[in-house]
N, C-alpha and C. Protein backbone atom coordinates (compact mmCIF):
# COMPACT_ATOMS: atom_id res chain seq x y z
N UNK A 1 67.28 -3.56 75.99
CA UNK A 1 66.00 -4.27 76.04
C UNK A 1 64.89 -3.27 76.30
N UNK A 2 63.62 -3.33 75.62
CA UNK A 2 62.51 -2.24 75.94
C UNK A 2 61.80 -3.31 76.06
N UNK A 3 61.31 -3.16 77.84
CA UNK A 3 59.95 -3.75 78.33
C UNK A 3 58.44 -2.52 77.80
N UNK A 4 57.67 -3.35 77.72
CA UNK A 4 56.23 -2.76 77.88
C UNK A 4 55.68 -3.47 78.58
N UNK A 5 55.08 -3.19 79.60
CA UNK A 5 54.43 -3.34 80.93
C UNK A 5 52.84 -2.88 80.49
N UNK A 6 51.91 -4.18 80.93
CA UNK A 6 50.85 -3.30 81.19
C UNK A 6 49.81 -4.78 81.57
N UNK A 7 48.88 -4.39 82.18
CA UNK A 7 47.67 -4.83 83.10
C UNK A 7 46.23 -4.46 83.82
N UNK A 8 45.80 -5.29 84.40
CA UNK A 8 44.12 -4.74 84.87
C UNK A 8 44.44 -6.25 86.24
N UNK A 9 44.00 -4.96 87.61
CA UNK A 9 43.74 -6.04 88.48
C UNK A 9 42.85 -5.57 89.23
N UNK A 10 41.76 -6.38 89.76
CA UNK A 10 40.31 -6.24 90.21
C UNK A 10 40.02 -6.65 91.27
N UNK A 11 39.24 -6.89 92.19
CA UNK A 11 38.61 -7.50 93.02
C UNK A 11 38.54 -9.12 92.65
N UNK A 12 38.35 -9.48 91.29
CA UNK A 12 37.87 -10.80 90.99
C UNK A 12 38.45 -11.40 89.90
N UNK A 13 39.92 -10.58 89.67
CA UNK A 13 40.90 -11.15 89.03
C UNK A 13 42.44 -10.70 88.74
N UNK A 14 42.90 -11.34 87.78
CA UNK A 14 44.44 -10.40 87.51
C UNK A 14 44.69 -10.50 85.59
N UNK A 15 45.03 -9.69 84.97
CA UNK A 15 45.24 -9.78 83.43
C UNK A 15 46.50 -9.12 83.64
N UNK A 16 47.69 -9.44 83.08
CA UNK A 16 48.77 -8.86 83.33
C UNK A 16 49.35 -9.40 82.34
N UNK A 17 50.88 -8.64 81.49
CA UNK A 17 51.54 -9.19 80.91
C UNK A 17 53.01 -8.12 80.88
N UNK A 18 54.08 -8.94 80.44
CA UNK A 18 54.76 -7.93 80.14
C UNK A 18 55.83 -8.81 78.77
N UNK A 19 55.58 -7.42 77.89
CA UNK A 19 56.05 -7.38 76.50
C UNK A 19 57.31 -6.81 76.05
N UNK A 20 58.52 -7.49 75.20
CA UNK A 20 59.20 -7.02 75.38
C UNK A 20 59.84 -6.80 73.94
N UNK A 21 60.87 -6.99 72.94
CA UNK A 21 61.09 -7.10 71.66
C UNK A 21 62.66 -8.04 71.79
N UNK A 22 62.45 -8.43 73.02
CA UNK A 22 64.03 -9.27 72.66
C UNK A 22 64.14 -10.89 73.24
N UNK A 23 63.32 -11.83 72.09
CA UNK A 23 62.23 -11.27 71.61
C UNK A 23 61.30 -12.34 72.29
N UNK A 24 61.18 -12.71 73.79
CA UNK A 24 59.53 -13.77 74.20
C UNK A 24 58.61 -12.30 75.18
N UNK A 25 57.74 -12.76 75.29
CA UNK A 25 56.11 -11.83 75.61
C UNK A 25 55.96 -12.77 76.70
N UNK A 26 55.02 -12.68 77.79
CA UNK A 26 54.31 -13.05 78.80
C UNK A 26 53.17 -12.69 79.22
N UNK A 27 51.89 -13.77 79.54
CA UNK A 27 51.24 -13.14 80.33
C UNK A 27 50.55 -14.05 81.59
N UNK A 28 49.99 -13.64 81.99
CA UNK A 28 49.01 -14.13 83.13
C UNK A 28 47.62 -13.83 82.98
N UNK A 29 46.59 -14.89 83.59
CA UNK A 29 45.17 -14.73 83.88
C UNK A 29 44.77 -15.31 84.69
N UNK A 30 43.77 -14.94 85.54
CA UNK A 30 43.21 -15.23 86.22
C UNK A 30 41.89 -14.94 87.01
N UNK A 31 40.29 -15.43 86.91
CA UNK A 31 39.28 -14.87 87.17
C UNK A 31 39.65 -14.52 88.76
N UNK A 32 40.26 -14.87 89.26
CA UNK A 32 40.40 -14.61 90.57
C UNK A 32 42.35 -13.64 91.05
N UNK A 33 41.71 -13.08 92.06
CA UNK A 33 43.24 -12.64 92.39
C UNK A 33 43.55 -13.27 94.07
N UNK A 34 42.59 -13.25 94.67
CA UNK A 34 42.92 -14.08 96.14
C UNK A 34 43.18 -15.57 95.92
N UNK A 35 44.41 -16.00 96.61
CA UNK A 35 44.41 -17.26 95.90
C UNK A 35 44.60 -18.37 97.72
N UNK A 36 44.49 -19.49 98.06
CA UNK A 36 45.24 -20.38 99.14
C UNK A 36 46.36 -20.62 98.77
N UNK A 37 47.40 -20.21 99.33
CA UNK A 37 48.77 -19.93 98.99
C UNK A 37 49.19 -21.95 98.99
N UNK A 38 48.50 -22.72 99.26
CA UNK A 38 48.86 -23.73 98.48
C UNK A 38 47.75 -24.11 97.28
N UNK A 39 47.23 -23.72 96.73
CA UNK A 39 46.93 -23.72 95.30
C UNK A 39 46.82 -22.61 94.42
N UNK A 40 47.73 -21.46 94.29
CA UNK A 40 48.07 -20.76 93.51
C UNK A 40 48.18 -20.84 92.40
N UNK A 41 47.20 -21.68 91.58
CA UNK A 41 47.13 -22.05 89.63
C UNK A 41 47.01 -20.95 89.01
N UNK A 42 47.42 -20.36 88.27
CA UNK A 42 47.02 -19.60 86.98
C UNK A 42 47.64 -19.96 85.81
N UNK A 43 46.74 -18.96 84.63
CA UNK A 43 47.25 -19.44 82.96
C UNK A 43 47.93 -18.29 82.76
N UNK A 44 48.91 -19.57 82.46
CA UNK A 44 50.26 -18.50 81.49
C UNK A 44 50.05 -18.48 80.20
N UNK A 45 50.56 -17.46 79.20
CA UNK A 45 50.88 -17.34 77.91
C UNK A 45 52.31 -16.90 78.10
N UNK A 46 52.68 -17.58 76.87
CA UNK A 46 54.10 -16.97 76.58
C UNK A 46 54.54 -17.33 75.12
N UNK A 47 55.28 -17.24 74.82
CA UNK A 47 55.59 -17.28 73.74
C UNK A 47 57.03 -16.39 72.80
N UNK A 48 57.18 -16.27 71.25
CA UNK A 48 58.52 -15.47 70.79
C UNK A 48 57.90 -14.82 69.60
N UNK A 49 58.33 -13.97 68.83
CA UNK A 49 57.89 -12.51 68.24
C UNK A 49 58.29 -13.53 66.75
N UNK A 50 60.07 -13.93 67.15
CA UNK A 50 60.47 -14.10 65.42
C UNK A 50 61.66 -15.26 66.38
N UNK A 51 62.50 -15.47 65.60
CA UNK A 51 63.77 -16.33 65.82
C UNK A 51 64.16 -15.57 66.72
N UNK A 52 65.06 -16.64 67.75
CA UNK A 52 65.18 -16.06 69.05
C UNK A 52 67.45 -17.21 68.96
N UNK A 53 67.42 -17.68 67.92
CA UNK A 53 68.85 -18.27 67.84
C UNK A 53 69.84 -16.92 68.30
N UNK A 54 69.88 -15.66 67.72
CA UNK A 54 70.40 -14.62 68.07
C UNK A 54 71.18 -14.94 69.31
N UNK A 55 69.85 -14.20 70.09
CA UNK A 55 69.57 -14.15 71.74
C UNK A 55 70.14 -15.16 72.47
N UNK A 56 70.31 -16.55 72.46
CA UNK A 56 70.73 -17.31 73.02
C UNK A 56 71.88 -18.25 72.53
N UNK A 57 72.23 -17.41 71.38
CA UNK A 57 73.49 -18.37 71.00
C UNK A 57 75.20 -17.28 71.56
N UNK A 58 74.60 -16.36 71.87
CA UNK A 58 75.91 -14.82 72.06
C UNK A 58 76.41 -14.89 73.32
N UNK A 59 76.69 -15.68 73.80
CA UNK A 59 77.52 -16.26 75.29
C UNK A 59 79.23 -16.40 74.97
N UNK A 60 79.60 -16.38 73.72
CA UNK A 60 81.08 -16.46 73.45
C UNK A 60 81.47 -18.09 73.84
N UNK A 61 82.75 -18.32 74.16
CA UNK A 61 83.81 -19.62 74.48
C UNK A 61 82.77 -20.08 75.51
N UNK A 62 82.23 -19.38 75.97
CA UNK A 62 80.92 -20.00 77.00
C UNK A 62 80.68 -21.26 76.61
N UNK A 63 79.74 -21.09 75.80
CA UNK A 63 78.61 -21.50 75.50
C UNK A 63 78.91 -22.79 73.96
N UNK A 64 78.37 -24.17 74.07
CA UNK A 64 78.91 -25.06 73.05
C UNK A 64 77.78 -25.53 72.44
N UNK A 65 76.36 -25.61 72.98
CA UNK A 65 75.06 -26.35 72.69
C UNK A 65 74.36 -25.91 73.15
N UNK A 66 72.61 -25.34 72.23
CA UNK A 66 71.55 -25.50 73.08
C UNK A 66 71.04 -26.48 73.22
N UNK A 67 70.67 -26.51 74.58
CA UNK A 67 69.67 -28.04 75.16
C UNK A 67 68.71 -27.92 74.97
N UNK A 68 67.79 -27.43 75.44
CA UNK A 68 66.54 -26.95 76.02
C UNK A 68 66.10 -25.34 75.96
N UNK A 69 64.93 -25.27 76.45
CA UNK A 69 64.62 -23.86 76.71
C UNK A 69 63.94 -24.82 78.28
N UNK A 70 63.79 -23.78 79.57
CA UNK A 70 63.49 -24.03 80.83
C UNK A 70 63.15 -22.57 81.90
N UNK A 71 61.82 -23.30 82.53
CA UNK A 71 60.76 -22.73 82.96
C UNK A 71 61.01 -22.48 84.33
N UNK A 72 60.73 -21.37 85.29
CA UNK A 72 61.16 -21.19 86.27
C UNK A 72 60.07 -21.04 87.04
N UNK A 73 60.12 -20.88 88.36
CA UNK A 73 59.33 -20.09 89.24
C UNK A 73 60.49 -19.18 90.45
N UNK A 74 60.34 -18.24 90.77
CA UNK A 74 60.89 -17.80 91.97
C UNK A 74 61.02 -16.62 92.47
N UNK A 75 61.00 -16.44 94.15
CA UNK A 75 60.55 -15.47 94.54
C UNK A 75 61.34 -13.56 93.68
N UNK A 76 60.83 -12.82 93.92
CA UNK A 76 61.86 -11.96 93.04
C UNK A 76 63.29 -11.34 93.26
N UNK A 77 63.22 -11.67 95.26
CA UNK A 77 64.35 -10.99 95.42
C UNK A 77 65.54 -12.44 95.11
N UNK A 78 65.68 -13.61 94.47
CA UNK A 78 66.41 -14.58 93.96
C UNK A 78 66.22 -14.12 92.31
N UNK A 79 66.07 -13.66 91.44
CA UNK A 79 66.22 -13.57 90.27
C UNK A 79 67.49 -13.38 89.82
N UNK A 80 67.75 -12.50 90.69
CA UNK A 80 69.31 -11.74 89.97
C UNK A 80 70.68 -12.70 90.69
N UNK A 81 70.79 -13.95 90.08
CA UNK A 81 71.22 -15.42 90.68
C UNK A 81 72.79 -14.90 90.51
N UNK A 82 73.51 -15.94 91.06
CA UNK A 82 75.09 -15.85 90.87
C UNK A 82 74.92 -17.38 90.67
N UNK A 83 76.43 -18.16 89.81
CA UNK A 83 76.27 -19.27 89.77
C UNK A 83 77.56 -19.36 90.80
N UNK A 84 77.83 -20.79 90.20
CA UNK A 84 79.04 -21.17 91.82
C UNK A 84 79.92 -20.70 91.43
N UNK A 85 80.37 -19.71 90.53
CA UNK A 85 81.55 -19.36 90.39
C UNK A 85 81.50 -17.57 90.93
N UNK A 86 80.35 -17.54 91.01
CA UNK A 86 80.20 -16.21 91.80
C UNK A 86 79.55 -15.06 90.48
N UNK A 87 79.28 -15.52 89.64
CA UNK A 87 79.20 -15.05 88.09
C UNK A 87 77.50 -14.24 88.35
N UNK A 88 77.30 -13.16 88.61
CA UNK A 88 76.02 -12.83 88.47
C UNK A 88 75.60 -12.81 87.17
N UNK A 89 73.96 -13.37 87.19
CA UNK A 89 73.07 -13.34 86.17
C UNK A 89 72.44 -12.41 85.93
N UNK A 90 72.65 -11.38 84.76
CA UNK A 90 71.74 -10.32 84.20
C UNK A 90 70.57 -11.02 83.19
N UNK A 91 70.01 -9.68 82.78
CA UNK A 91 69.48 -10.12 81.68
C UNK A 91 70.41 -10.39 80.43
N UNK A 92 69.79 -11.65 79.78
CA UNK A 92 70.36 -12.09 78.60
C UNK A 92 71.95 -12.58 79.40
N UNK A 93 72.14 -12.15 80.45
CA UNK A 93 73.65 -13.02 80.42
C UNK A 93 73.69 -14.30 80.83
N UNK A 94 74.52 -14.84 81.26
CA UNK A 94 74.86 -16.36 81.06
C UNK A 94 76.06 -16.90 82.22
N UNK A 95 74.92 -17.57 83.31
CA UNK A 95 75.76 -18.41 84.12
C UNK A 95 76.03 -19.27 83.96
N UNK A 96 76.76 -20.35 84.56
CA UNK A 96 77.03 -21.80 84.81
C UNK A 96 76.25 -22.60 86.01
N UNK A 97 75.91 -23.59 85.78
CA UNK A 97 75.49 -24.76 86.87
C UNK A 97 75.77 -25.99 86.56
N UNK A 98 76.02 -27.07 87.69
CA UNK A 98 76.05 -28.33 87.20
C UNK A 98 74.91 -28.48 86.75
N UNK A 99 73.38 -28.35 87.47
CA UNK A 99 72.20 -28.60 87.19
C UNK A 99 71.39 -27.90 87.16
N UNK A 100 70.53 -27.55 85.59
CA UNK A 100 69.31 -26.72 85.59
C UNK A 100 68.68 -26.94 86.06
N UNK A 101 68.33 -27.99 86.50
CA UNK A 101 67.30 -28.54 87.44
C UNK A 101 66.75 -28.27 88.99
N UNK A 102 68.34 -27.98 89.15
CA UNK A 102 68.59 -28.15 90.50
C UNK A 102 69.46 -26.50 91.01
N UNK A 103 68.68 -25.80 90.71
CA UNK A 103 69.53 -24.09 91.35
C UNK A 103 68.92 -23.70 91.81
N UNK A 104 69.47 -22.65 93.20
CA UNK A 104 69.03 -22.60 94.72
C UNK A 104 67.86 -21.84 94.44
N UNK A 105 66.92 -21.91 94.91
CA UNK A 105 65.70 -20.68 95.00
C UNK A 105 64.78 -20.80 93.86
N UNK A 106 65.63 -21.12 93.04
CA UNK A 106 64.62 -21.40 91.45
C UNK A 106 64.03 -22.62 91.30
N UNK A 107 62.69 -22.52 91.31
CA UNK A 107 61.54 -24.05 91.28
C UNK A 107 61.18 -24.41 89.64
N UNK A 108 62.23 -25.07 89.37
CA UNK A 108 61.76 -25.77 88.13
C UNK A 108 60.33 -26.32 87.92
N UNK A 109 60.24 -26.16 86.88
CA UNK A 109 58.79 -26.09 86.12
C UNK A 109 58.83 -27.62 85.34
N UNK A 110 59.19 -26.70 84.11
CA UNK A 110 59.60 -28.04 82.79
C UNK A 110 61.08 -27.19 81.89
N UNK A 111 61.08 -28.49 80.71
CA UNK A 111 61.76 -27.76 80.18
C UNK A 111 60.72 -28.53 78.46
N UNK A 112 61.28 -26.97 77.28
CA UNK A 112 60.46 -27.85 76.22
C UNK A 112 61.83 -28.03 75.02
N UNK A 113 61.47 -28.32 74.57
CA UNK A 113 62.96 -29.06 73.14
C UNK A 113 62.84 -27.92 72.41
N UNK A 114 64.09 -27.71 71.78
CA UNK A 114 64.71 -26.87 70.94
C UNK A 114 63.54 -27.02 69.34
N UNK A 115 63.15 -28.07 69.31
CA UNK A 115 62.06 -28.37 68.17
C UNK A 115 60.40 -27.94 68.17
N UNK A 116 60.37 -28.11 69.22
CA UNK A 116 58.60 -27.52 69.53
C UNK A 116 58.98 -25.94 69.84
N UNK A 117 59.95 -25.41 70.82
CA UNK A 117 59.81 -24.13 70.79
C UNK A 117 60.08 -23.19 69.65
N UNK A 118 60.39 -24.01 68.78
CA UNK A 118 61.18 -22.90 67.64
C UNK A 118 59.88 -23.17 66.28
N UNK A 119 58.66 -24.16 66.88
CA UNK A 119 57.55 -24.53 66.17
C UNK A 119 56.50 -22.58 66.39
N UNK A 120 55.63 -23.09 65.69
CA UNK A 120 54.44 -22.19 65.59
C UNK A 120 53.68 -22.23 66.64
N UNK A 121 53.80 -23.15 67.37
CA UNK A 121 52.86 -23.15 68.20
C UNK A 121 53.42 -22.56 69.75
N UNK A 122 54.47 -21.67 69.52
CA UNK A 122 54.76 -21.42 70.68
C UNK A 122 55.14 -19.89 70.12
N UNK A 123 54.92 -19.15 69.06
CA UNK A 123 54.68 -17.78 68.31
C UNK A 123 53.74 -16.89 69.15
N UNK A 124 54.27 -15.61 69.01
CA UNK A 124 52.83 -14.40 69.79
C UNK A 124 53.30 -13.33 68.28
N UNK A 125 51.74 -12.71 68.76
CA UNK A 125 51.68 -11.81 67.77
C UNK A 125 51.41 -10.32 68.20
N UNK A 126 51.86 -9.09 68.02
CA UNK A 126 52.14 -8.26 68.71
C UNK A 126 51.33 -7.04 67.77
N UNK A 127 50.75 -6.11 68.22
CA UNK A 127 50.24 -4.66 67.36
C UNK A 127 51.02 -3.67 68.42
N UNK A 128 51.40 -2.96 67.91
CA UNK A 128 52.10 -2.19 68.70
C UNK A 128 50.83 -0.67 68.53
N UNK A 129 50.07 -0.44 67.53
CA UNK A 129 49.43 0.49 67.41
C UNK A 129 47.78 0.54 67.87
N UNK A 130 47.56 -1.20 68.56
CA UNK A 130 46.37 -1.69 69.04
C UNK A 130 46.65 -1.42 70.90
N UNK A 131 47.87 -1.21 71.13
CA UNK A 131 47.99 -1.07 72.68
C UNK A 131 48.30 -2.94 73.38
N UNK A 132 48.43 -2.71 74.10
CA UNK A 132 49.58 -4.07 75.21
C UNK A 132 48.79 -5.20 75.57
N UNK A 133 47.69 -5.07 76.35
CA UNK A 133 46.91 -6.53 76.52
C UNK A 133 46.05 -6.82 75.47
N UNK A 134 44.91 -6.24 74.50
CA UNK A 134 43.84 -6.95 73.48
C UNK A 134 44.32 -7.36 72.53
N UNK A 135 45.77 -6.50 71.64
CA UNK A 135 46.13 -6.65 70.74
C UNK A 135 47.01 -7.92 70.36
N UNK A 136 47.77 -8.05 71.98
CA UNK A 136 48.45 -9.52 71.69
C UNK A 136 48.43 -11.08 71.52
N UNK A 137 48.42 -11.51 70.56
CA UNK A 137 47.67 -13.19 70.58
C UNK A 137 48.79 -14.20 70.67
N UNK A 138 48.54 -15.14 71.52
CA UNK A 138 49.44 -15.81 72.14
C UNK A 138 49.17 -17.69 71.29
N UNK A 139 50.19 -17.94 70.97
CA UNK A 139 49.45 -19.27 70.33
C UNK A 139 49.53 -20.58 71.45
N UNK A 140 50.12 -20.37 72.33
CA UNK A 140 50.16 -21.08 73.62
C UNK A 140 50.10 -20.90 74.82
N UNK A 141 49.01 -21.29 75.40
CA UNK A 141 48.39 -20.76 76.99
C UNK A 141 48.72 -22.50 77.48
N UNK A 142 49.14 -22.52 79.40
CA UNK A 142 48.66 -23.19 80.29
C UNK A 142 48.29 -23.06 81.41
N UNK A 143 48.03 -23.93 81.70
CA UNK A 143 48.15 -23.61 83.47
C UNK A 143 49.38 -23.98 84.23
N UNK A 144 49.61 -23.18 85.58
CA UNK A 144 50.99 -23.74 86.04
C UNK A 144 50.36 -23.55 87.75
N UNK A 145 50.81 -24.22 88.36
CA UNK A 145 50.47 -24.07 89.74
C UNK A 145 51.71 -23.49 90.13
N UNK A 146 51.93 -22.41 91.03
CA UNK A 146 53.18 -21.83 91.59
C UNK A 146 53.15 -22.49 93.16
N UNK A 147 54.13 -23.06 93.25
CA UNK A 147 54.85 -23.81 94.60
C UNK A 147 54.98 -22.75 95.87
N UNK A 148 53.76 -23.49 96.65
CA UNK A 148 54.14 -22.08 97.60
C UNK A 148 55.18 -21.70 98.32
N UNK A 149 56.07 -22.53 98.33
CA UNK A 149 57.99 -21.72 98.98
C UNK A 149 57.76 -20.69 98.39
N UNK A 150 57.80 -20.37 96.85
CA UNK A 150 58.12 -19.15 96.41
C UNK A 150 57.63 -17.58 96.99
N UNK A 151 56.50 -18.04 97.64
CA UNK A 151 56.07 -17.11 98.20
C UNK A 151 56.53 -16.62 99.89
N UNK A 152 58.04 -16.41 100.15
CA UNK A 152 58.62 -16.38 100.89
C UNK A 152 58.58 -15.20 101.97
N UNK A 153 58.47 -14.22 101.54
CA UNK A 153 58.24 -13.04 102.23
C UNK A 153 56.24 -12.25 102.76
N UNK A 154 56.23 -11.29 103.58
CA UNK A 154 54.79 -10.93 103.44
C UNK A 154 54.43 -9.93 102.45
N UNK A 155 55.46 -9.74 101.95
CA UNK A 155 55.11 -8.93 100.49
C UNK A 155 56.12 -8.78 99.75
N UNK A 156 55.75 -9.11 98.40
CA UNK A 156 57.27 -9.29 97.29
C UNK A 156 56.84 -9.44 95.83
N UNK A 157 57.56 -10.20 95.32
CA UNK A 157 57.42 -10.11 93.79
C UNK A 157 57.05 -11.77 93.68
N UNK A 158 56.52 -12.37 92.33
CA UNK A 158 56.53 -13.63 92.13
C UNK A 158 57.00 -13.31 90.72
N UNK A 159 57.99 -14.19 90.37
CA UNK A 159 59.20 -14.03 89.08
C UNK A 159 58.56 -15.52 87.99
N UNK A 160 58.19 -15.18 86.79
CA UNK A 160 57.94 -16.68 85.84
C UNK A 160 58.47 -16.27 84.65
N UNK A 161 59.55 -17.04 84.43
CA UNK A 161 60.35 -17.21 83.44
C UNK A 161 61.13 -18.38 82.75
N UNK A 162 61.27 -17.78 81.55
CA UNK A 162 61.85 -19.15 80.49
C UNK A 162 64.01 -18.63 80.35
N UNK A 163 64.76 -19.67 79.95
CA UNK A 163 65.97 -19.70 80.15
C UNK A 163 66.44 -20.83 78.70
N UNK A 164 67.43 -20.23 78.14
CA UNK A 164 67.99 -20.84 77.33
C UNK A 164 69.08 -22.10 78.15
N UNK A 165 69.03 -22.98 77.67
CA UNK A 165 69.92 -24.02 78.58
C UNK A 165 70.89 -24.59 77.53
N UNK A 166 72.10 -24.01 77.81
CA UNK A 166 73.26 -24.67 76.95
C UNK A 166 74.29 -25.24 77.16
N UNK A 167 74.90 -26.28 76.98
CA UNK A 167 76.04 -27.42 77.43
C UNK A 167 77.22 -26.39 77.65
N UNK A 168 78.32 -25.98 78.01
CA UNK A 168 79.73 -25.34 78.47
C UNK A 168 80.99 -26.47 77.93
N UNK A 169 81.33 -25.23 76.76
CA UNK A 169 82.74 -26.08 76.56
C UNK A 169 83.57 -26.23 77.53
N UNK A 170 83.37 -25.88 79.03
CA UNK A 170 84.60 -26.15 79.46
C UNK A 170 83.81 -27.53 80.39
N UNK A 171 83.15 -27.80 80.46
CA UNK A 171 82.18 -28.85 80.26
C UNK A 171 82.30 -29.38 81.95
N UNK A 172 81.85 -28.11 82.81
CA UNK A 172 81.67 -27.95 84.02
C UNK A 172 80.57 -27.70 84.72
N UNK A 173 79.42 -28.10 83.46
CA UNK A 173 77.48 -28.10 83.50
C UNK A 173 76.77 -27.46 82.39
N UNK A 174 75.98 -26.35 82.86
CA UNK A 174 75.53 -25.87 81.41
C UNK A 174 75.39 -24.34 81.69
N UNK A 175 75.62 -23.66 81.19
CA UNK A 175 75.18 -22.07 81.19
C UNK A 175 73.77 -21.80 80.52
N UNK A 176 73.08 -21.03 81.45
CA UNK A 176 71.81 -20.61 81.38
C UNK A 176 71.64 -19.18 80.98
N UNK A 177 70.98 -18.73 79.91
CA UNK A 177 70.76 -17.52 79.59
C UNK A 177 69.05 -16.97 79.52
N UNK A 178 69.13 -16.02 80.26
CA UNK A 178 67.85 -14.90 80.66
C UNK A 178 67.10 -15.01 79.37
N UNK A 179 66.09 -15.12 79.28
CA UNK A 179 65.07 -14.73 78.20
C UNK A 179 63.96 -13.95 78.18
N UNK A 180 64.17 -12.87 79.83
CA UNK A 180 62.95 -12.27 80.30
C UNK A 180 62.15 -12.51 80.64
N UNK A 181 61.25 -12.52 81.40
CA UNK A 181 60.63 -12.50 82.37
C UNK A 181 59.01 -12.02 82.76
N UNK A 182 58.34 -12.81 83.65
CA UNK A 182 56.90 -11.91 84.04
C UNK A 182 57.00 -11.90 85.29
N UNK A 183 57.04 -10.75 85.95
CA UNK A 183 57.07 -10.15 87.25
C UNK A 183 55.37 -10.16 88.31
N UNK A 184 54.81 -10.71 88.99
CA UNK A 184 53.49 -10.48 89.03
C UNK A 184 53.85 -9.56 91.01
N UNK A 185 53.07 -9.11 91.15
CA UNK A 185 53.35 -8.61 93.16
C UNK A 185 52.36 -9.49 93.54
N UNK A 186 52.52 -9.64 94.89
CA UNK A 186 51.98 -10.47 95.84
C UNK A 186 51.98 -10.15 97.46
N UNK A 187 51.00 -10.31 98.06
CA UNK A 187 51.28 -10.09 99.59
C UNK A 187 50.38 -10.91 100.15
N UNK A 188 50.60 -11.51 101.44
CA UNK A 188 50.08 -12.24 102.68
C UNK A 188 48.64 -11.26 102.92
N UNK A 189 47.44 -11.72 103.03
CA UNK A 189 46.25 -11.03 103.53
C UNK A 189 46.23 -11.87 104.65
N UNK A 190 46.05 -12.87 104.85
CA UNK A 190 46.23 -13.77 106.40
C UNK A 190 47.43 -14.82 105.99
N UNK A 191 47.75 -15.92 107.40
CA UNK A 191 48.60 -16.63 106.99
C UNK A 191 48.70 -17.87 105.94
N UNK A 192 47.16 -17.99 105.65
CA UNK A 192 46.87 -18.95 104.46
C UNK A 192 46.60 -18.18 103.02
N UNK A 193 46.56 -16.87 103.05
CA UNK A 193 45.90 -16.43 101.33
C UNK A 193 46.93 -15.22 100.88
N UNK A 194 47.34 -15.25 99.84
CA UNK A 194 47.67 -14.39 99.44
C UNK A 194 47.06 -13.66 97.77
N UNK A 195 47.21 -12.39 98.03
CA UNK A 195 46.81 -11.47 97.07
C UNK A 195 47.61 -10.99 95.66
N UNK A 196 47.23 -11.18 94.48
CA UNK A 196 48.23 -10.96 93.48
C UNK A 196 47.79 -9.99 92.82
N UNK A 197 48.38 -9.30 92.35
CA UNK A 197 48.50 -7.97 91.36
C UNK A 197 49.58 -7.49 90.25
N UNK A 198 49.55 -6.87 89.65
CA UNK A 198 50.44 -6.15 88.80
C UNK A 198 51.29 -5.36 89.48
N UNK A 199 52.50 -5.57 89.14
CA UNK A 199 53.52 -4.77 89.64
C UNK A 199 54.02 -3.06 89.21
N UNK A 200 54.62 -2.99 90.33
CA UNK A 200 54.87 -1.34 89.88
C UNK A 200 56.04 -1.09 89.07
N UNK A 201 55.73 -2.05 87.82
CA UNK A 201 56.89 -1.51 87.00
C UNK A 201 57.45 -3.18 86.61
N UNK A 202 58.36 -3.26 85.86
CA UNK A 202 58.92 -4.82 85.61
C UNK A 202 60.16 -5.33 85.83
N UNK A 203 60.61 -4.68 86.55
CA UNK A 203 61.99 -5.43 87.74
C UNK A 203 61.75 -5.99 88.74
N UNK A 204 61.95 -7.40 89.03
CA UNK A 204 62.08 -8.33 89.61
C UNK A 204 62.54 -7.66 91.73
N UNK A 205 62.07 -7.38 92.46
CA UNK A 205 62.61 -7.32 93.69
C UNK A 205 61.95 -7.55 94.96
């Protein structure tokens, strides 16, 4: 996997994204970077380069159906998950759960259908010879409020990511596969506000 990392963070905001070729993009905005750690809103972009069936169908006897694609929030040192079978989650690999919904540390978002995500309207477009934030156009931005549990520690990572969600032939829940990730840093300035920035680099810790 080759991440490209890159951002601008200010006094009076955050532009961040991180780009990758296998194959969804991410970013973040925000006119502001101090936030009340219970209303932490910002706009996401995200989006996929080309067909992404590849990527999320290569789980082996695993894996029987995609469901969904599904949206995460969580702090960074929980990224690198185990399911109940003790099975750590890499990138692109593939745990088990009874419920996507419902896994420890990870604050479900939404999830969107196998039909709208694989639509146009959830496409980015990439210049690799224009450079990392102007060049990339995203055909779908929102807003997401991040749940302040996630913000667990006085200084850490905040993890937002999408997950392939697929039924298990051995039909003991569904196995979830990595689709990469946006890493943003964060720290406590008092006990109500915290500060967000670009991270030093794009591993989750």
């Amino acid at each position: 996997m080759v991440f490209i990392v890159g951002g601008s963070v200010g006094c009076n905001g955050i532009d961040h994204g991180n780009y990758h070729r296998n194959p969804l993009a991410y970013k973040v905005h925000s006119k502001n970077s101090t936030f009340d750690v219970n209303d932490v809103t910002l706009d996401f972009s995200y989006g996929r380069q080309g067909s992404i069936d590849g990527t999320i169908n290569g789980g082996g006897s695993s894996v029987n159906r995609l469901v969904c694609f599904a949206l995460y929030f969580c702090d960074g040192q929980y990224y690198w998950q185990t399911d109940q079978y003790g099975h750590a989650l890499g990138v692109n690999g593939y745990t088990m759960y009874e419920d996507y919904r419902d896994i420890d540390n990870w604050y479900y978002v939404k999830e969107i259908s196998i039909d709208i995500f694989r639509s146009d309207a959830y496409l980015f477009e990439f210049n690799f010879a224009m450079g990392c934030i102007g060049s990339t156009k995203f055909n779908h931005q929102e807003s997401l409020t991040v749940p302040k549990e996630v913000f667990e520690r006085e200084k850490g990572t905040l993890v937002f990511q999408i997950v392939g969600v697929n039924t298990s032939k051995e039909a003991v829940g569904y196995c979830v596969c990595k689709l990469g990730c946006l890493v943003i840093a964060y720290e406590y300035i008092d006990e109500n506000t915290v500060r967000l920035s670009a991270p030093d680099g794009s591993v989750p810790r």
